[in-house]
PDB file of N, CA and C in Angstrom:
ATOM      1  N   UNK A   1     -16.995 -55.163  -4.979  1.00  0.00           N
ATOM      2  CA  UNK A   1     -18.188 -55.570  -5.703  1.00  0.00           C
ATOM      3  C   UNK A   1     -18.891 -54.363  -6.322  1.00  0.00           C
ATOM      4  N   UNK A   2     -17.910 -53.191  -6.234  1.00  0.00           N
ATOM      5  CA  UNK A   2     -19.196 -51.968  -6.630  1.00  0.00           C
ATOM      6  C   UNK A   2     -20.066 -51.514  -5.956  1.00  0.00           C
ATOM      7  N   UNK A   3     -19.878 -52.088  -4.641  1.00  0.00           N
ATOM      8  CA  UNK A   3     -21.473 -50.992  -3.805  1.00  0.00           C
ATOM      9  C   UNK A   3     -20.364 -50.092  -3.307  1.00  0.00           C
ATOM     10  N   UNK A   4     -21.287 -48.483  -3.648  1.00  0.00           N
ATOM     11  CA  UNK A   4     -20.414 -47.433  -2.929  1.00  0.00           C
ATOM     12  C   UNK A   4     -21.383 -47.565  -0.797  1.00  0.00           C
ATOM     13  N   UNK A   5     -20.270 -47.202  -0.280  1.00  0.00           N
ATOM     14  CA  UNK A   5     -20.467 -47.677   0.978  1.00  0.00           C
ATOM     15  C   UNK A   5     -20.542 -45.579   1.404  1.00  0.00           C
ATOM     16  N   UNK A   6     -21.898 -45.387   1.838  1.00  0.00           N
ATOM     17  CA  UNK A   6     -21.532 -43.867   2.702  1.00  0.00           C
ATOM     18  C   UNK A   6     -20.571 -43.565   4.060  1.00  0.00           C
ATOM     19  N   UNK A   7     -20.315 -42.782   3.807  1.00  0.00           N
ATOM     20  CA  UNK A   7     -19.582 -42.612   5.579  1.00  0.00           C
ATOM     21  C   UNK A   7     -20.027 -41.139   6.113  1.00  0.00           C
ATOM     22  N   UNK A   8     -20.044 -41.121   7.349  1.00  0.00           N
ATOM     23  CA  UNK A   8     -20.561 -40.443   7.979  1.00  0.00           C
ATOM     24  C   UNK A   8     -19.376 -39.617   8.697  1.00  0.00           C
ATOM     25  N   UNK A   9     -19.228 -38.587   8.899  1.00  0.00           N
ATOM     26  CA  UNK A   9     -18.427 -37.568   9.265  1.00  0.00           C
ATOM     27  C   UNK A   9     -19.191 -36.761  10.403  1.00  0.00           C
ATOM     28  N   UNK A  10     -18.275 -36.505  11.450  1.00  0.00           N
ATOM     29  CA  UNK A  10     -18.545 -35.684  12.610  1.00  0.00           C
ATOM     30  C   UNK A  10     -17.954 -34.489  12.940  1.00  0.00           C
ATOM     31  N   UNK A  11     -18.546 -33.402  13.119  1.00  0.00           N
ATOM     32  CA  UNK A  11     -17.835 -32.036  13.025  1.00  0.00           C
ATOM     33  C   UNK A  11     -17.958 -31.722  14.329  1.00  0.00           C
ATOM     34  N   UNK A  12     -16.618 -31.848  14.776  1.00  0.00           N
ATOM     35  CA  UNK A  12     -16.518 -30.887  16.168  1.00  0.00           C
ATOM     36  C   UNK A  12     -16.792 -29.483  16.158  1.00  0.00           C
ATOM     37  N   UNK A  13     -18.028 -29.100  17.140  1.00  0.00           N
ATOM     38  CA  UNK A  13     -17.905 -27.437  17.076  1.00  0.00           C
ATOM     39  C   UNK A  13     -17.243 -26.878  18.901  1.00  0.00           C
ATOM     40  N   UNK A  14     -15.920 -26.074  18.375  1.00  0.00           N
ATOM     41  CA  UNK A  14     -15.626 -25.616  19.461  1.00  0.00           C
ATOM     42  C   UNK A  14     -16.210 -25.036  20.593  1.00  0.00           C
ATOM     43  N   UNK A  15     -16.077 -25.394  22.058  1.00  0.00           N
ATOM     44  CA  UNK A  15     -17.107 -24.527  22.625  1.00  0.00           C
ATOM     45  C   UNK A  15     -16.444 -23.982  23.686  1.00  0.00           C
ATOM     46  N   UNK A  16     -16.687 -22.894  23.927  1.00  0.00           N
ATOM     47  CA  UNK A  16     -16.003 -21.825  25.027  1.00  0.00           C
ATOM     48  C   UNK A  16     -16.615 -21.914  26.293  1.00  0.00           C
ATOM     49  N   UNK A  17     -16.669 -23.146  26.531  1.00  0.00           N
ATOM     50  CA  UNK A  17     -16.599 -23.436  28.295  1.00  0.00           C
ATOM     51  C   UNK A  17     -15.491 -22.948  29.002  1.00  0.00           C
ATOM     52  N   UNK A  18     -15.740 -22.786  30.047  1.00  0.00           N
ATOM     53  CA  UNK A  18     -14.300 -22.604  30.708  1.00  0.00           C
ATOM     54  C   UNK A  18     -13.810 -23.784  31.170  1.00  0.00           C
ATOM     55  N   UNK A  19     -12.761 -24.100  31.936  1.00  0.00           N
ATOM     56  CA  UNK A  19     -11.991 -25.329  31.984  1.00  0.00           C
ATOM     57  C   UNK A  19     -12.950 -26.189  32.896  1.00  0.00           C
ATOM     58  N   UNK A  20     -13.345 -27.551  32.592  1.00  0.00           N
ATOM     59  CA  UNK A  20     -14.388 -28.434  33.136  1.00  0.00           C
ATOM     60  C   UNK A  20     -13.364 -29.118  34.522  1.00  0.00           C
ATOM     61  N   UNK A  21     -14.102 -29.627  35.175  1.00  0.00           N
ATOM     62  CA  UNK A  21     -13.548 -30.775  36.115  1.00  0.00           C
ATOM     63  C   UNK A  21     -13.132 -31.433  35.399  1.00  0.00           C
ATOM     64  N   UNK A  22     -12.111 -32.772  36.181  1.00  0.00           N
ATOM     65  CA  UNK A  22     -11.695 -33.885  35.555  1.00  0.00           C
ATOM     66  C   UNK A  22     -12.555 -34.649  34.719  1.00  0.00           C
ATOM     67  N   UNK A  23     -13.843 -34.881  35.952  1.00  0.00           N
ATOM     68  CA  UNK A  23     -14.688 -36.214  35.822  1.00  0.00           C
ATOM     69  C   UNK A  23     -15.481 -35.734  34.344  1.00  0.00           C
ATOM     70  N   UNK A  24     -16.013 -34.507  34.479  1.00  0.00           N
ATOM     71  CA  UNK A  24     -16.434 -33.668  33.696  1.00  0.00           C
ATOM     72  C   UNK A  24     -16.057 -34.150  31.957  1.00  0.00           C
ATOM     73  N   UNK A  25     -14.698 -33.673  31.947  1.00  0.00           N
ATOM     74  CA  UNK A  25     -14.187 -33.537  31.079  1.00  0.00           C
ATOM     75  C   UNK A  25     -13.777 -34.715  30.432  1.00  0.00           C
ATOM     76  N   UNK A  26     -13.893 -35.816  31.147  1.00  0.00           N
ATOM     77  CA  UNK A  26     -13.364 -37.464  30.778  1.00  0.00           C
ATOM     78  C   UNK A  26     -14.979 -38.094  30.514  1.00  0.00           C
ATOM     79  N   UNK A  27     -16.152 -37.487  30.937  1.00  0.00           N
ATOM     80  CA  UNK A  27     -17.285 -37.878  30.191  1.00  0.00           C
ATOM     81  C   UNK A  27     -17.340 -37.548  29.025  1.00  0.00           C
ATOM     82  N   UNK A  28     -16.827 -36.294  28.733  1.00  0.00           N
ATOM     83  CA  UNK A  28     -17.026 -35.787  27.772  1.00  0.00           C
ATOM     84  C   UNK A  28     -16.075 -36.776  26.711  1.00  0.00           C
ATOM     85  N   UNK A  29     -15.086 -37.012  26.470  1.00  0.00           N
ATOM     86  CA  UNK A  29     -14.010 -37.545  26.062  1.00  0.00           C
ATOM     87  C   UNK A  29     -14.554 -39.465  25.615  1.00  0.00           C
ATOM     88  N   UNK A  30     -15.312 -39.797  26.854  1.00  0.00           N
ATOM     89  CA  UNK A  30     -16.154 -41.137  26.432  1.00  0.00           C
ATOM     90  C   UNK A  30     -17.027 -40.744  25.600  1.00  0.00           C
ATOM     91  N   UNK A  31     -17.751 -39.814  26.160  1.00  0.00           N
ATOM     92  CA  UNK A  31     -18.989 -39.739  25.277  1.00  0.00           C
ATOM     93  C   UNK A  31     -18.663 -39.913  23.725  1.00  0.00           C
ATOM     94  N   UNK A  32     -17.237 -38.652  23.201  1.00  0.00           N
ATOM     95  CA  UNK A  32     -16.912 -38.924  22.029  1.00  0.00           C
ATOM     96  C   UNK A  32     -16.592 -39.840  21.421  1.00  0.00           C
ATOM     97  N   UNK A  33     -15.892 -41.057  22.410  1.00  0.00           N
ATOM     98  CA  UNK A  33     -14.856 -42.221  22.106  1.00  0.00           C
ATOM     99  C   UNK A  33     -16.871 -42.958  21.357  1.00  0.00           C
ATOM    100  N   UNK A  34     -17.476 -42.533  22.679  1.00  0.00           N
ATOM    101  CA  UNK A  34     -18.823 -43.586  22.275  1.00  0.00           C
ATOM    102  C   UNK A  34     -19.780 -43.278  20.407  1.00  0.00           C
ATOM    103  N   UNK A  35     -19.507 -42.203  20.149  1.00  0.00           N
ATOM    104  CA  UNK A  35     -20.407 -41.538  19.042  1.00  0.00           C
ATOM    105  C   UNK A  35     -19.228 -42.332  17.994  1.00  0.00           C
ATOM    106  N   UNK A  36     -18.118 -41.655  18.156  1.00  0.00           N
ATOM    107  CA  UNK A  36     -16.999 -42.374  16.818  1.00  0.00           C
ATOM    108  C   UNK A  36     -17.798 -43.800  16.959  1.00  0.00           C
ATOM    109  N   UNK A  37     -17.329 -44.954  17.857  1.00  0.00           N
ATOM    110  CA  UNK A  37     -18.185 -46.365  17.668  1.00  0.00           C
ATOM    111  C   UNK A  37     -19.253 -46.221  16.806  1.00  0.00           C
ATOM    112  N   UNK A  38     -20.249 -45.794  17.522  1.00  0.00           N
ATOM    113  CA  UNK A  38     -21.907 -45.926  17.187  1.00  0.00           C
ATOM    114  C   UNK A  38     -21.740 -45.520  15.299  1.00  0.00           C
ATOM    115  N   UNK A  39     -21.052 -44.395  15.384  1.00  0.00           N
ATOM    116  CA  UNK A  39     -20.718 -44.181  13.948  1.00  0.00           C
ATOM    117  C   UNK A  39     -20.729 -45.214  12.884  1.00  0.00           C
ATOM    118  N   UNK A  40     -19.346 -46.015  13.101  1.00  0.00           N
ATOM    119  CA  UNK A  40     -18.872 -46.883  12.899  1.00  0.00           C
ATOM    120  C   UNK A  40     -19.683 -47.902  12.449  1.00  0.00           C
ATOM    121  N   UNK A  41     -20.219 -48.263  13.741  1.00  0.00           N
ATOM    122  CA  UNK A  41     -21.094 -49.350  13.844  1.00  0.00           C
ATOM    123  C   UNK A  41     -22.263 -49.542  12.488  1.00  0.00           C
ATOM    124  N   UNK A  42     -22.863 -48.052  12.315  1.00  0.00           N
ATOM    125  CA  UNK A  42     -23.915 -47.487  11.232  1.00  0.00           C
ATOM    126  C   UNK A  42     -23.296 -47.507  10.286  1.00  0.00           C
ATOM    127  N   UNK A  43     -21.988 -47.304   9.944  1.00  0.00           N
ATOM    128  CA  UNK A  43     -21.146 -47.488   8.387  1.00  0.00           C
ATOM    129  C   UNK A  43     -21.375 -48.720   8.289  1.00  0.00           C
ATOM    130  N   UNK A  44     -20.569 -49.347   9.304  1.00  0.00           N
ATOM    131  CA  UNK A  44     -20.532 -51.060   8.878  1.00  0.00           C
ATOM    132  C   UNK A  44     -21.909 -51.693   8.484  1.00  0.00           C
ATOM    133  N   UNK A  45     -22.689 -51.531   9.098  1.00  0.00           N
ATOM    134  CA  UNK A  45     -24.360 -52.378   8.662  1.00  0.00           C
ATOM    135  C   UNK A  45     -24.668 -51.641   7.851  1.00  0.00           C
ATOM    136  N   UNK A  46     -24.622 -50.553   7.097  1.00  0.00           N
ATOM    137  CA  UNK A  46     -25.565 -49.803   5.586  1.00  0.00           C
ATOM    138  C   UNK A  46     -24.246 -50.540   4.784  1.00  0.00           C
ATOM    139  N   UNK A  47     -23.371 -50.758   4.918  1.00  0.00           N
ATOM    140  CA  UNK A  47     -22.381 -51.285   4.067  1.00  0.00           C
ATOM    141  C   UNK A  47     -22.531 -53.325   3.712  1.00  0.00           C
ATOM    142  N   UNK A  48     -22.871 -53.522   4.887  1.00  0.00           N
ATOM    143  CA  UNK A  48     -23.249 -54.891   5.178  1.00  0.00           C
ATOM    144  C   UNK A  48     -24.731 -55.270   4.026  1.00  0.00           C
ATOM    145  N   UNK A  49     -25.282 -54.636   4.738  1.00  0.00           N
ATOM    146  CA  UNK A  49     -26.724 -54.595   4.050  1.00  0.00           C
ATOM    147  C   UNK A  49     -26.585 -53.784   2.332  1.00  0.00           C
ATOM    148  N   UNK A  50     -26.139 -53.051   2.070  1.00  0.00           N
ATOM    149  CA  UNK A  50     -25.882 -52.936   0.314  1.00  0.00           C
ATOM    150  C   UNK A  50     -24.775 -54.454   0.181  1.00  0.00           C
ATOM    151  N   UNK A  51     -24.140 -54.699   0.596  1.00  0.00           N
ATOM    152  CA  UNK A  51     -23.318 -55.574  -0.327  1.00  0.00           C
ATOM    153  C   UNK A  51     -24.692 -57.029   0.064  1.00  0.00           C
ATOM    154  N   UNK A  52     -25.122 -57.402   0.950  1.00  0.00           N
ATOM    155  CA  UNK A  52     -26.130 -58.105   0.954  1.00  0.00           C
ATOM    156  C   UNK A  52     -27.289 -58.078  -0.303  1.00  0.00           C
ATOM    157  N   UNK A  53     -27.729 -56.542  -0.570  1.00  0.00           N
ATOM    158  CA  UNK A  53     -28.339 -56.481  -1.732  1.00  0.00           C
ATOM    159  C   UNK A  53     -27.821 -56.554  -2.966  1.00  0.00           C
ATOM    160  N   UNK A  54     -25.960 -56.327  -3.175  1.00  0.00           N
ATOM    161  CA  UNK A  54     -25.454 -56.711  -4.325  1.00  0.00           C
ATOM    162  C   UNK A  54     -25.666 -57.937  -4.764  1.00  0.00           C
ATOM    163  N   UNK A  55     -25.251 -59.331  -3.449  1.00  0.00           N
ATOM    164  CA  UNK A  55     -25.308 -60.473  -3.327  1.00  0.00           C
ATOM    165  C   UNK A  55     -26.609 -61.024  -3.933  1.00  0.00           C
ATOM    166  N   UNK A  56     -27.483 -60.614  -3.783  1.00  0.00           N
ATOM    167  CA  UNK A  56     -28.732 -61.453  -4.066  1.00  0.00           C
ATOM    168  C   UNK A  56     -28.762 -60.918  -5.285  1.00  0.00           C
ATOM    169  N   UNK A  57     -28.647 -59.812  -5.777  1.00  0.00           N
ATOM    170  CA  UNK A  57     -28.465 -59.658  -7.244  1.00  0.00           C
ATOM    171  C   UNK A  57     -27.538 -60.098  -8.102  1.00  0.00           C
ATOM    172  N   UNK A  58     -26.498 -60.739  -7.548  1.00  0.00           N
ATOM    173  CA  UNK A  58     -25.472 -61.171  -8.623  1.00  0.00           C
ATOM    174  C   UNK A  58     -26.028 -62.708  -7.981  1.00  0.00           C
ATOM    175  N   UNK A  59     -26.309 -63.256  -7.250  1.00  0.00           N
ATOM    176  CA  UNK A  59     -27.208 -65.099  -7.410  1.00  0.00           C
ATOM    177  C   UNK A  59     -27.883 -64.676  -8.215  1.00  0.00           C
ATOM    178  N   UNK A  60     -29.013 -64.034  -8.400  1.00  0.00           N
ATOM    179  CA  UNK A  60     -30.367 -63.667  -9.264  1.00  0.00           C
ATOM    180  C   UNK A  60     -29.675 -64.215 -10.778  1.00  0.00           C
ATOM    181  N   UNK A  61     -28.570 -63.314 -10.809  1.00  0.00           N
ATOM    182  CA  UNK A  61     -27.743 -63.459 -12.316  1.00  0.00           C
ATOM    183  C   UNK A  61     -27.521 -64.543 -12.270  1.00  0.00           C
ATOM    184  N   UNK A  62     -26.577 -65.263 -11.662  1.00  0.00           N
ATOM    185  CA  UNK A  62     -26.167 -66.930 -11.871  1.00  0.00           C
ATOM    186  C   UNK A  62     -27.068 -67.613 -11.977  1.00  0.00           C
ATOM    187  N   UNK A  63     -27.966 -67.626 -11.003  1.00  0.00           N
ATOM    188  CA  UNK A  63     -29.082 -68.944 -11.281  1.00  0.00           C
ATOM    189  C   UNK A  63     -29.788 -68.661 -12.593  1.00  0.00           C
ATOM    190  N   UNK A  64     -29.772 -67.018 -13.439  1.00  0.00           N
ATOM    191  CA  UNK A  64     -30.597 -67.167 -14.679  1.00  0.00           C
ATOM    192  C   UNK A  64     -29.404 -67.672 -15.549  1.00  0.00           C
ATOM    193  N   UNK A  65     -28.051 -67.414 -15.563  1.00  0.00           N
ATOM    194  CA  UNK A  65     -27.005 -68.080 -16.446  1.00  0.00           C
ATOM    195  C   UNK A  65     -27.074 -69.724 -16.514  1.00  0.00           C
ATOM    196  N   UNK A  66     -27.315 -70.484 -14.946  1.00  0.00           N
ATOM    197  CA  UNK A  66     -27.305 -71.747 -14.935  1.00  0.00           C
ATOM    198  C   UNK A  66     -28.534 -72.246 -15.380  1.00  0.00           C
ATOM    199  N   UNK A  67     -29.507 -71.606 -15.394  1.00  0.00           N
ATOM    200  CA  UNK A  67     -30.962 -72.634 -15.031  1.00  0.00           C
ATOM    201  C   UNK A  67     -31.430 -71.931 -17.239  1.00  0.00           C
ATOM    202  N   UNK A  68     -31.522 -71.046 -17.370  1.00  0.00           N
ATOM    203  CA  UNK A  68     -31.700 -70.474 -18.253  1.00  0.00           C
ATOM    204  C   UNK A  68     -31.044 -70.492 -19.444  1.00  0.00           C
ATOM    205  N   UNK A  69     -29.816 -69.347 -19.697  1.00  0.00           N
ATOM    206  CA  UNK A  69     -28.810 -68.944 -20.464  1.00  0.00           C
ATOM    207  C   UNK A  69     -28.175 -70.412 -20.977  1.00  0.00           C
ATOM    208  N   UNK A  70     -27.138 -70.404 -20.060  1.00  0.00           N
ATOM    209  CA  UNK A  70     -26.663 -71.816 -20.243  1.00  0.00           C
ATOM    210  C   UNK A  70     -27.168 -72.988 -21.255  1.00  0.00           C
ATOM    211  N   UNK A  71     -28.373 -73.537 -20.777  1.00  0.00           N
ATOM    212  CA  UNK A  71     -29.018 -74.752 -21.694  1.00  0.00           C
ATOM    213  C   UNK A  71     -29.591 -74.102 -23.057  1.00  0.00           C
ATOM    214  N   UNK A  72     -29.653 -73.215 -22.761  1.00  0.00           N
ATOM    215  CA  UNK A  72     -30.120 -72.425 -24.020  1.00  0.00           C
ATOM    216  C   UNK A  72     -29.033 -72.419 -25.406  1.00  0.00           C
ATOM    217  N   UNK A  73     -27.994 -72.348 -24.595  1.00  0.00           N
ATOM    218  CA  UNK A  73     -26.684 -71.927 -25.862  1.00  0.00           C
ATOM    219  C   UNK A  73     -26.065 -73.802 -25.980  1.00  0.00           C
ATOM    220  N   UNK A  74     -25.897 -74.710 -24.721  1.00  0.00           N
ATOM    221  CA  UNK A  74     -25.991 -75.616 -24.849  1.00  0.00           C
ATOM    222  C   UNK A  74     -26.719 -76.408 -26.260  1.00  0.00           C
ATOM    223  N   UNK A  75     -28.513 -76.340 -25.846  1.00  0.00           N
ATOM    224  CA  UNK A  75     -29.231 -76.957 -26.644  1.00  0.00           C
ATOM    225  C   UNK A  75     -28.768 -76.250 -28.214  1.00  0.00           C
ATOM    226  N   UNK A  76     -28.457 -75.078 -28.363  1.00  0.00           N
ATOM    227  CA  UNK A  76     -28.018 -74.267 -29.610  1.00  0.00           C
ATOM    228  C   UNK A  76     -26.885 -75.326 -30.065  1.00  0.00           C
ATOM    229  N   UNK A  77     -25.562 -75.532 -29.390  1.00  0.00           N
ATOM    230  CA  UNK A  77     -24.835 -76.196 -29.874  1.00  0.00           C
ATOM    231  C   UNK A  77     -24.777 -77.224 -30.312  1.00  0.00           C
ATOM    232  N   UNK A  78     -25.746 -78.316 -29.318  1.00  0.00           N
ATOM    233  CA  UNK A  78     -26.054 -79.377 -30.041  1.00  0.00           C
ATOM    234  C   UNK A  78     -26.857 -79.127 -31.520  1.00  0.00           C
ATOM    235  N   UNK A  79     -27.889 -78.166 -31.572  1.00  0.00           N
ATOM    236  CA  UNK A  79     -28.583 -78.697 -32.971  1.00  0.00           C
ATOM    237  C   UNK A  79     -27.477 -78.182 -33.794  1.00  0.00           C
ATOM    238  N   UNK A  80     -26.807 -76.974 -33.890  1.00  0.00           N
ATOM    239  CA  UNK A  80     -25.576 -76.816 -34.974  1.00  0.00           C
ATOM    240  C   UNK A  80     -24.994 -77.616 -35.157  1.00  0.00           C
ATOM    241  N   UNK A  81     -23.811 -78.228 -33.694  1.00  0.00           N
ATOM    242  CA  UNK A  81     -23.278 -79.847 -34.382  1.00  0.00           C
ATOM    243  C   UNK A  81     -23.914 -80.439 -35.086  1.00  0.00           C
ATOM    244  N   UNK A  82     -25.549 -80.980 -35.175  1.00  0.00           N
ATOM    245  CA  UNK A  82     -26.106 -81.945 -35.442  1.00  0.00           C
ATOM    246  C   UNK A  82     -26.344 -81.890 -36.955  1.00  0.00           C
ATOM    247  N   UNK A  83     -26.616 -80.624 -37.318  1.00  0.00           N
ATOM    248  CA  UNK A  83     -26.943 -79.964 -38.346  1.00  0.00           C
ATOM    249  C   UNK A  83     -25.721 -79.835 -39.533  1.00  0.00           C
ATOM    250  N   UNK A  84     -24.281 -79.048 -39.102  1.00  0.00           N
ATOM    251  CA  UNK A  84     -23.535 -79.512 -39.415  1.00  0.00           C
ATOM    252  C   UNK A  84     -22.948 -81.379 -40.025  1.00  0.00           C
ATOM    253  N   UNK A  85     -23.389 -82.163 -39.033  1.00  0.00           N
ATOM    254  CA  UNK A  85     -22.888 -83.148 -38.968  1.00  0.00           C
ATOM    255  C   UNK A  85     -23.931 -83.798 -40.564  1.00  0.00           C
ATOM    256  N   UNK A  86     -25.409 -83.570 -40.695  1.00  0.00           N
ATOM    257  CA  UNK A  86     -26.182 -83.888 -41.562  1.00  0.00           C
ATOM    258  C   UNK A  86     -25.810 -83.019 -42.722  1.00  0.00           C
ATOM    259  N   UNK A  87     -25.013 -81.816 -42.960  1.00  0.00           N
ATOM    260  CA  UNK A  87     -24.722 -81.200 -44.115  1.00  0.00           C
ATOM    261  C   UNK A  87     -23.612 -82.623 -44.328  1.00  0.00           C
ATOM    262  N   UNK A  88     -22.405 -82.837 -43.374  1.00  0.00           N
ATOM    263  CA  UNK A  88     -21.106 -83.426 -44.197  1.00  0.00           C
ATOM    264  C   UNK A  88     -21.755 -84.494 -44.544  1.00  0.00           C
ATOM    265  N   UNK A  89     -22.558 -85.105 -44.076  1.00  0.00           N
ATOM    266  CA  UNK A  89     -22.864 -86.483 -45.064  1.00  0.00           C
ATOM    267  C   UNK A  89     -23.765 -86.646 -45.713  1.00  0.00           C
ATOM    268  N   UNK A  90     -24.701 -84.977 -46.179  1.00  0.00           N
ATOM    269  CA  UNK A  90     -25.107 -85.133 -47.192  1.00  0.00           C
ATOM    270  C   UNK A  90     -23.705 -84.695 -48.342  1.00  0.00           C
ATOM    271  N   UNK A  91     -22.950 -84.036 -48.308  1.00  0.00           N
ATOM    272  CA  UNK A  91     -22.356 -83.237 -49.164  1.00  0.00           C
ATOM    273  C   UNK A  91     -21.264 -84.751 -49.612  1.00  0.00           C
ATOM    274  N   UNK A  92     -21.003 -85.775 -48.152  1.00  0.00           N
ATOM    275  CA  UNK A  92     -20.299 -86.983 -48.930  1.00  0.00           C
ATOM    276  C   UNK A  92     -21.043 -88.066 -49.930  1.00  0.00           C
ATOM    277  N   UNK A  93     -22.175 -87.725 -49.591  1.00  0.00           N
ATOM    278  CA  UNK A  93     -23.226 -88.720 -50.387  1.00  0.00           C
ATOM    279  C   UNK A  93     -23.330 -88.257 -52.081  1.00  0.00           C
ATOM    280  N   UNK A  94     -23.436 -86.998 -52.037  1.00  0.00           N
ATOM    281  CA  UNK A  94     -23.346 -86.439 -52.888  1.00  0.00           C
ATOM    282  C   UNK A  94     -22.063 -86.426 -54.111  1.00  0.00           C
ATOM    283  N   UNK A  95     -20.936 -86.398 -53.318  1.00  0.00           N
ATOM    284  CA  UNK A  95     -19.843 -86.344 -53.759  1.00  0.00           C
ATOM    285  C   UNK A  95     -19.308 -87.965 -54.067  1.00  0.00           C
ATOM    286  N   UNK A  96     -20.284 -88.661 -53.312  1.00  0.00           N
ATOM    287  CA  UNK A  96     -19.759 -89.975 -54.221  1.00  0.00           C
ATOM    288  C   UNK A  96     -20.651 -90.532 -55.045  1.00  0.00           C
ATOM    289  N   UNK A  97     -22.030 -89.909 -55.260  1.00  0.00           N
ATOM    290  CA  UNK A  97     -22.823 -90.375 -56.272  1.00  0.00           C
ATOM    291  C   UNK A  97     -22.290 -89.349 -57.696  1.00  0.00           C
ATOM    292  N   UNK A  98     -21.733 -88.388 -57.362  1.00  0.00           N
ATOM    293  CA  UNK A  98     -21.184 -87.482 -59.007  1.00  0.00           C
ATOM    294  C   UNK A  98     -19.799 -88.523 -59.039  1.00  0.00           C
ATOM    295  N   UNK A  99     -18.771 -88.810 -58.465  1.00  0.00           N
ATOM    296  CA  UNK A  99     -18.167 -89.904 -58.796  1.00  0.00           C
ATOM    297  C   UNK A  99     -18.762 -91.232 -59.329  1.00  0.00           C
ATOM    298  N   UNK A 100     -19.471 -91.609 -58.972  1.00  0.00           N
ATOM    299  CA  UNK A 100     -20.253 -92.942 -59.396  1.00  0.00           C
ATOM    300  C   UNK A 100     -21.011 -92.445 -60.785  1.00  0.00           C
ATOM    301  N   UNK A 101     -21.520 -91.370 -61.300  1.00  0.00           N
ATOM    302  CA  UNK A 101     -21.804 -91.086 -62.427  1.00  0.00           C
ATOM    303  C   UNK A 101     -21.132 -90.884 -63.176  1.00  0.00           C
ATOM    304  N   UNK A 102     -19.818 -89.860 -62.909  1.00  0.00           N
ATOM    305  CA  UNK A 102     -18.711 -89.870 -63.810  1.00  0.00           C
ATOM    306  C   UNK A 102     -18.079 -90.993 -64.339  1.00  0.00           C
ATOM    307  N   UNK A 103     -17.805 -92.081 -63.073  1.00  0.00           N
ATOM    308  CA  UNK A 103     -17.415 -93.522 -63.567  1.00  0.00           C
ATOM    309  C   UNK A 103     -18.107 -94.383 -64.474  1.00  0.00           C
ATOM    310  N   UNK A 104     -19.687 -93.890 -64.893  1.00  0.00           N
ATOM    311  CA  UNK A 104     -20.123 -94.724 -65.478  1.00  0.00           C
ATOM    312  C   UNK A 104     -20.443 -93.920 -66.583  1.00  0.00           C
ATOM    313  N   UNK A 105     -19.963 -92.907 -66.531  1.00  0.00           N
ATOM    314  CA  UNK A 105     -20.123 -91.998 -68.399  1.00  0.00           C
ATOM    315  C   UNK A 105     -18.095 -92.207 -68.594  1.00  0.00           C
ATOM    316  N   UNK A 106     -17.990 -92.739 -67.961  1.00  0.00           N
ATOM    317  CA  UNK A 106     -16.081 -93.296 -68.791  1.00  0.00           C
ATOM    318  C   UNK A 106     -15.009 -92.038 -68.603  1.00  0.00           C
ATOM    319  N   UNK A 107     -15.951 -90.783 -68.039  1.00  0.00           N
ATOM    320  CA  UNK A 107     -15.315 -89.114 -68.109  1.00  0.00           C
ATOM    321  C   UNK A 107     -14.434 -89.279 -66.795  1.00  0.00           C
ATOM    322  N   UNK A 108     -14.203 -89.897 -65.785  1.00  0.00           N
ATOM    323  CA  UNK A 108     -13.129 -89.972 -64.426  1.00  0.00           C
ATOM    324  C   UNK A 108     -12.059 -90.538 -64.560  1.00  0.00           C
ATOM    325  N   UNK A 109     -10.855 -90.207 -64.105  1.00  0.00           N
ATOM    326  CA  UNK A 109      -9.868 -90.957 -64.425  1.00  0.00           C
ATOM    327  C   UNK A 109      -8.937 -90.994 -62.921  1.00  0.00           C
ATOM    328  N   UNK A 110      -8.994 -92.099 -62.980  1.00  0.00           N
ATOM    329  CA  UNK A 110      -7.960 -92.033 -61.361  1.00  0.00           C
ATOM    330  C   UNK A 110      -6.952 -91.087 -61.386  1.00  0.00           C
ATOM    331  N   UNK A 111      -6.401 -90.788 -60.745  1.00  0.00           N
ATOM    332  CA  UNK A 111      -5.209 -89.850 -61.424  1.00  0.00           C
ATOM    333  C   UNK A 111      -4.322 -89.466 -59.908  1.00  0.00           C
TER     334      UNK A 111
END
């Protein structure tokens, strides 16, 4: 749909502990597993929420195409047909009253 979606990037900075305990070292390891999620989690809803705001802006558009635009070019077409339709039968009315004059000055000839 065109919404650019941010992402968020995490920079490990090395650190010169010396070697941790197990338990130690497997908190540490959740903790990270837990931040990637939470990350995640914050991409997905700013991404959720812009395409939510795309959404209501592209209804905004439709309902002015349906309720608006639309009858507008509609009602346009009808008066052109209509208009049109009152040129051809003036232009046949026309075209058979210069026949009907020609026929009666003797100048027409079936042909």
């Amino acid at each position: 749909m065109g919404v650019v979606a941010p992402s968020i990037e995490v920079v490990e900075t090395p650190s010169h502990t010396p070697a941790l305990p197990l338990e130690v070292s497997d908190i540490q390891l959740k903790r990270k597993e837990f931040i990637e999620v939470v990350i995640a989690l914050a991409e997905y809803e700013k991404e959720l929420m812009l395409l939510g705001a795309e959404i209501r802006r592209v209804k905004r558009i439709v309902v002015m195409l349906e309720k608006v635009l639309i009858p507008r070019l509609l009602n346009t077409i009808r008066y052109l047909l209509m208009k049109f339709d009152e040129m051809e039968r003036e232009e046949r009315i026309r075209s058979m009253k210069i026949k009907a004059l020609l026929l009666q000055r003797g100048g027409f000839s079936h042909g």
